[in-house]
N, C-alpha and C. Protein backbone atom coordinates (compact mmCIF):
# COMPACT_ATOMS: atom_id res chain seq x y z
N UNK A 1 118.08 86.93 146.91
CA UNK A 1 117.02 86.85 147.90
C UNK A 1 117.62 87.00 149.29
N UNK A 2 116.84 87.28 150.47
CA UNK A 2 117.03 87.58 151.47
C UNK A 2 117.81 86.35 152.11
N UNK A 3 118.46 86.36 153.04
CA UNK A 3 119.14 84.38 153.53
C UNK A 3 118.23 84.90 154.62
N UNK A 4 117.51 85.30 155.19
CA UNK A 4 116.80 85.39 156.32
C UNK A 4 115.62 86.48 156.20
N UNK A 5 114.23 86.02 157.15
CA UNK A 5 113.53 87.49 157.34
C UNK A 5 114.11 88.09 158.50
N UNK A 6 113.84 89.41 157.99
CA UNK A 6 114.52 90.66 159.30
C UNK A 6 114.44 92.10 158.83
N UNK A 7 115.18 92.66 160.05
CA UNK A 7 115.23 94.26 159.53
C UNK A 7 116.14 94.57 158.30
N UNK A 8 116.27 95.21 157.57
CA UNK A 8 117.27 96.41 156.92
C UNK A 8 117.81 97.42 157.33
N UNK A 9 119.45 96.96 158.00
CA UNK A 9 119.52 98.18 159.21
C UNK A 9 120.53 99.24 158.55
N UNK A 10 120.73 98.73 157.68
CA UNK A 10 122.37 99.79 156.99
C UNK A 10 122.15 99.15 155.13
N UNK A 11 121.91 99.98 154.56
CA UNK A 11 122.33 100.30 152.80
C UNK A 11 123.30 100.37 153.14
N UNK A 12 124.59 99.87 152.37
CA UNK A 12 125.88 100.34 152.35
C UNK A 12 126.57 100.89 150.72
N UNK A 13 125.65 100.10 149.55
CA UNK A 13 126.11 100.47 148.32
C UNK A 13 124.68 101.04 147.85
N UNK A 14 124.52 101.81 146.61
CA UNK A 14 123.30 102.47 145.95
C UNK A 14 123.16 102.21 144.63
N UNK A 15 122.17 102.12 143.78
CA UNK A 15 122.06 101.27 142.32
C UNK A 15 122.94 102.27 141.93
N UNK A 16 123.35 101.73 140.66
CA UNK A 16 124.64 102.10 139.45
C UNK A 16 125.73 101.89 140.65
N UNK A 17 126.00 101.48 141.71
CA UNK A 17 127.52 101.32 142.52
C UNK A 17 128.46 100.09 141.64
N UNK A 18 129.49 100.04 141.57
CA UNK A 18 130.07 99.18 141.60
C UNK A 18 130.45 98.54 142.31
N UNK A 19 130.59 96.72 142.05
CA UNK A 19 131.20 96.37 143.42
C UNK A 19 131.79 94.50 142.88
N UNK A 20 132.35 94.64 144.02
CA UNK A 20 133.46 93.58 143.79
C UNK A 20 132.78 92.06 144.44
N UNK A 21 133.06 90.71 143.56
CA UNK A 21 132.87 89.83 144.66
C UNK A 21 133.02 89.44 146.09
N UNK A 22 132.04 89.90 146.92
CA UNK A 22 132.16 89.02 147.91
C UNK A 22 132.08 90.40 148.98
N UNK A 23 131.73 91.84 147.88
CA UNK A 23 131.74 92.78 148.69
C UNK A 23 130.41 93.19 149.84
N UNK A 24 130.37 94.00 151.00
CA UNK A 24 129.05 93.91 151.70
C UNK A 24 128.09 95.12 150.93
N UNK A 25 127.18 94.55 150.91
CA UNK A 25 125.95 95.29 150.10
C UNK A 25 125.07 95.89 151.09
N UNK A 26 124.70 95.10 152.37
CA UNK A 26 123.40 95.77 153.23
C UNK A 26 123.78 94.99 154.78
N UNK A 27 123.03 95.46 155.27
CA UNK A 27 123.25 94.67 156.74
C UNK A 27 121.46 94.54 157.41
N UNK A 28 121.38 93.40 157.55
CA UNK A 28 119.98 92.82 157.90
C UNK A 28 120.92 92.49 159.57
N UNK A 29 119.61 92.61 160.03
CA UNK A 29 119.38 92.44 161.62
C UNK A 29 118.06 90.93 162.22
N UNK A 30 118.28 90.21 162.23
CA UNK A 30 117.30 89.26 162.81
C UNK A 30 117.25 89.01 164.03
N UNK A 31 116.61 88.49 164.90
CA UNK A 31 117.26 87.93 166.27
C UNK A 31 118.28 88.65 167.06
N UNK A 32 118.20 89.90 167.04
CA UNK A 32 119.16 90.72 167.96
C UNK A 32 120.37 90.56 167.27
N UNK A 33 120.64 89.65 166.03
CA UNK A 33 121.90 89.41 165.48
C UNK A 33 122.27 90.08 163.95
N UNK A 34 123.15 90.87 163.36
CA UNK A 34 123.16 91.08 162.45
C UNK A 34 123.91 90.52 161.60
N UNK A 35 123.83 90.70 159.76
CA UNK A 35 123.84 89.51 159.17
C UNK A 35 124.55 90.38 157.87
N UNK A 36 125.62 90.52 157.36
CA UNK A 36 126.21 91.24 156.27
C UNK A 36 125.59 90.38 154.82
N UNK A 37 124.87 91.02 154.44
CA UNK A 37 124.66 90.82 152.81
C UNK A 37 126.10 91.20 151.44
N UNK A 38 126.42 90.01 151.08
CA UNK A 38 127.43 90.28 150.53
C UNK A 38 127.76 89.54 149.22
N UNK A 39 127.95 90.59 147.92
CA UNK A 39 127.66 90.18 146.67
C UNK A 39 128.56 88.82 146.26
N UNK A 40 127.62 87.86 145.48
CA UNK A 40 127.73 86.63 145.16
C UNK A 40 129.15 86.74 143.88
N UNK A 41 128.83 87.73 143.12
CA UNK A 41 129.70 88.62 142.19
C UNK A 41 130.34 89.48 141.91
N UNK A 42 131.12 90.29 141.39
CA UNK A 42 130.98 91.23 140.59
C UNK A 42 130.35 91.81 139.59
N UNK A 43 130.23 93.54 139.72
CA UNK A 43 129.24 93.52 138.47
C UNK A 43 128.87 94.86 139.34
N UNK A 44 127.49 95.57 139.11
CA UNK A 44 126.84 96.70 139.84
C UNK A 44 125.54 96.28 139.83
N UNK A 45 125.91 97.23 141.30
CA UNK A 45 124.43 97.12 141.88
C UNK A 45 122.87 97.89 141.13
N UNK A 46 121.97 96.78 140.26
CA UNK A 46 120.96 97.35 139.60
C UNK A 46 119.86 96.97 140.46
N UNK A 47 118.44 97.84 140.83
CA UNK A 47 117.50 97.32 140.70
C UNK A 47 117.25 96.87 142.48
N UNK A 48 118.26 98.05 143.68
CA UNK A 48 118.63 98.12 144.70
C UNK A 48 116.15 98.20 145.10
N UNK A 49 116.35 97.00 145.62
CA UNK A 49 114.55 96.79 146.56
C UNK A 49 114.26 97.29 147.99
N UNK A 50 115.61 97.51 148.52
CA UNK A 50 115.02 97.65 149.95
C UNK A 50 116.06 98.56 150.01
N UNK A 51 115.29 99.32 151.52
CA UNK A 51 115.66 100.17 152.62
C UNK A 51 116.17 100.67 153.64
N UNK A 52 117.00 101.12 154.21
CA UNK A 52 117.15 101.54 155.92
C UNK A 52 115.65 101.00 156.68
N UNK A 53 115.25 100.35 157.59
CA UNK A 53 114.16 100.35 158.58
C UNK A 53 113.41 99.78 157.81
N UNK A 54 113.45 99.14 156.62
CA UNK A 54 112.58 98.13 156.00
C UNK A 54 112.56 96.53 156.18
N UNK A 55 111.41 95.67 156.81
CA UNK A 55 110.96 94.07 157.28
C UNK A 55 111.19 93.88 155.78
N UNK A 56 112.05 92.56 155.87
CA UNK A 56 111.86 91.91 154.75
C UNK A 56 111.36 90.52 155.18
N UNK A 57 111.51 89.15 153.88
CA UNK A 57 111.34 87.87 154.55
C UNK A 57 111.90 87.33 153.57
N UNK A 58 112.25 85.76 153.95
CA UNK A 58 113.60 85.31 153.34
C UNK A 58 113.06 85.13 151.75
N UNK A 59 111.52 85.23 151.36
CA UNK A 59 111.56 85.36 150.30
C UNK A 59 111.91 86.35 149.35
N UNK A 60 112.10 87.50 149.99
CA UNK A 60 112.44 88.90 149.53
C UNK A 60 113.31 89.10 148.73
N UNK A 61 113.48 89.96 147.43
CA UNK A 61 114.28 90.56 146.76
C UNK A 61 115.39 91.15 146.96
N UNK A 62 116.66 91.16 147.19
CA UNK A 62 116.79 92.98 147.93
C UNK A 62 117.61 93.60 146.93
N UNK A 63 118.37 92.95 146.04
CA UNK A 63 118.79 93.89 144.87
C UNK A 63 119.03 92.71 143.87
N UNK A 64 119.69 93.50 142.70
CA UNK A 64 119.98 92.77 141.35
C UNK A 64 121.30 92.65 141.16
N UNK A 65 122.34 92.24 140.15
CA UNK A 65 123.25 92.53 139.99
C UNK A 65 123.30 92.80 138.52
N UNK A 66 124.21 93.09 138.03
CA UNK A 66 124.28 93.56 136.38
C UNK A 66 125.55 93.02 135.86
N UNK A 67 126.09 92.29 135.26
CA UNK A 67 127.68 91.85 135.17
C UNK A 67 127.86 92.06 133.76
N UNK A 68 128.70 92.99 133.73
CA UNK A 68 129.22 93.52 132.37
C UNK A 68 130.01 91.99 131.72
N UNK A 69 130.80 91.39 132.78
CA UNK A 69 131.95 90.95 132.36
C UNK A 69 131.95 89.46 132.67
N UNK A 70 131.51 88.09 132.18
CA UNK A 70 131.37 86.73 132.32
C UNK A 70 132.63 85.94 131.85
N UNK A 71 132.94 85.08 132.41
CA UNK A 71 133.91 84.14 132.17
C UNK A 71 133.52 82.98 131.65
N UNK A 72 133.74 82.32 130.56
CA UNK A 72 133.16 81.06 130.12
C UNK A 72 132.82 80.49 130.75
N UNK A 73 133.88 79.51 131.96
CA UNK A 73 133.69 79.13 132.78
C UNK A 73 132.81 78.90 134.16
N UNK A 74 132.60 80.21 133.87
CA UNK A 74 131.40 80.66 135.39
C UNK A 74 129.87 79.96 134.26
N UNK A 75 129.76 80.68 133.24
CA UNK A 75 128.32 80.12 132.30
C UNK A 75 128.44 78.59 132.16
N UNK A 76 129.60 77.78 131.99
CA UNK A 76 129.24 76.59 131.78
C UNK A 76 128.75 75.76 133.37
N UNK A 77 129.48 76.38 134.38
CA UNK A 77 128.61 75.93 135.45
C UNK A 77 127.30 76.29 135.82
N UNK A 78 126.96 77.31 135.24
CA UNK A 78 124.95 77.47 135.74
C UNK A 78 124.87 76.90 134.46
N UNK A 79 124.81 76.32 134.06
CA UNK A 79 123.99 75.33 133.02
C UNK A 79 124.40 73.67 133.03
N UNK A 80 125.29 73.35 133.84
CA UNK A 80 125.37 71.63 134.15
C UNK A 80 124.48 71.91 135.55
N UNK A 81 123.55 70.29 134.79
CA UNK A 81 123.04 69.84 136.12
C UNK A 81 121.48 70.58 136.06
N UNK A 82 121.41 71.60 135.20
CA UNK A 82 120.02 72.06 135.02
C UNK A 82 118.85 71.54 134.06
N UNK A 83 117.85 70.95 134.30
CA UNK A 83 117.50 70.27 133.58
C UNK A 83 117.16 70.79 132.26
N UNK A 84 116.85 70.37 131.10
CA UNK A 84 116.52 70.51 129.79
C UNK A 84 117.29 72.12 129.51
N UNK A 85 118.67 72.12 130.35
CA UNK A 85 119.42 73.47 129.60
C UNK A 85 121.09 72.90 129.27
N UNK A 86 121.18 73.28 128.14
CA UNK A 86 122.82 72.75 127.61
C UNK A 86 123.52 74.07 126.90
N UNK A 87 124.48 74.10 126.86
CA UNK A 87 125.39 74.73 126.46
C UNK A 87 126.39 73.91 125.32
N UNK A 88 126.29 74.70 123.73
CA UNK A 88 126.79 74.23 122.61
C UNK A 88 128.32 75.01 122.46
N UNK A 89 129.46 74.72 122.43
CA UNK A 89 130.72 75.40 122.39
C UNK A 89 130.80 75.03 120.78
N UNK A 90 130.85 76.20 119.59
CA UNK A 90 131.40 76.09 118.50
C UNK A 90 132.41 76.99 118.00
């Protein structure tokens, strides 16, 4: 989701891209200030929502990610702490 509403001033990657954690994906503009969108993961970019010159708002979409490749580790943390979801190791 968007961390802010604002413009869409620069696409920098395009769906099927690959890309690395922590890489910049888009550049939003708010407040005369601009704001690098930058992937939470690795994995490729699926399912790319927004535009060059497109208003978004912080509820907004602006892409997906797709991750071929998970680490145990990373799955057992999105599931502590979530309610009525557990994770069985056999």
């Amino acid at each position: 989701m968007a961390p802010m509403a604002g413009l869409v001033v620069m696409v920098l990657l395009e769906n099927g891209a690959q890309m690395e954690e922590g890489q910049s994906i888009l550049v939003l503009e708010a407040m005369k200030m601009e704001h690098v969108v930058k992937s939470p993961r690795a994995g490729y970019v699926d399912g790319l929502q927004v535009a060059p010159c497109q208003q978004v708002f912080d509820t907004s979409v602006l892409f997906t990610i797709k991750v071929c490749r998970v680490k145990m580790e990373d799955w057992i943390g999105t599931f502590e702490g979530h309610k009525g979801c557990s994770l069985e190791l056999s």
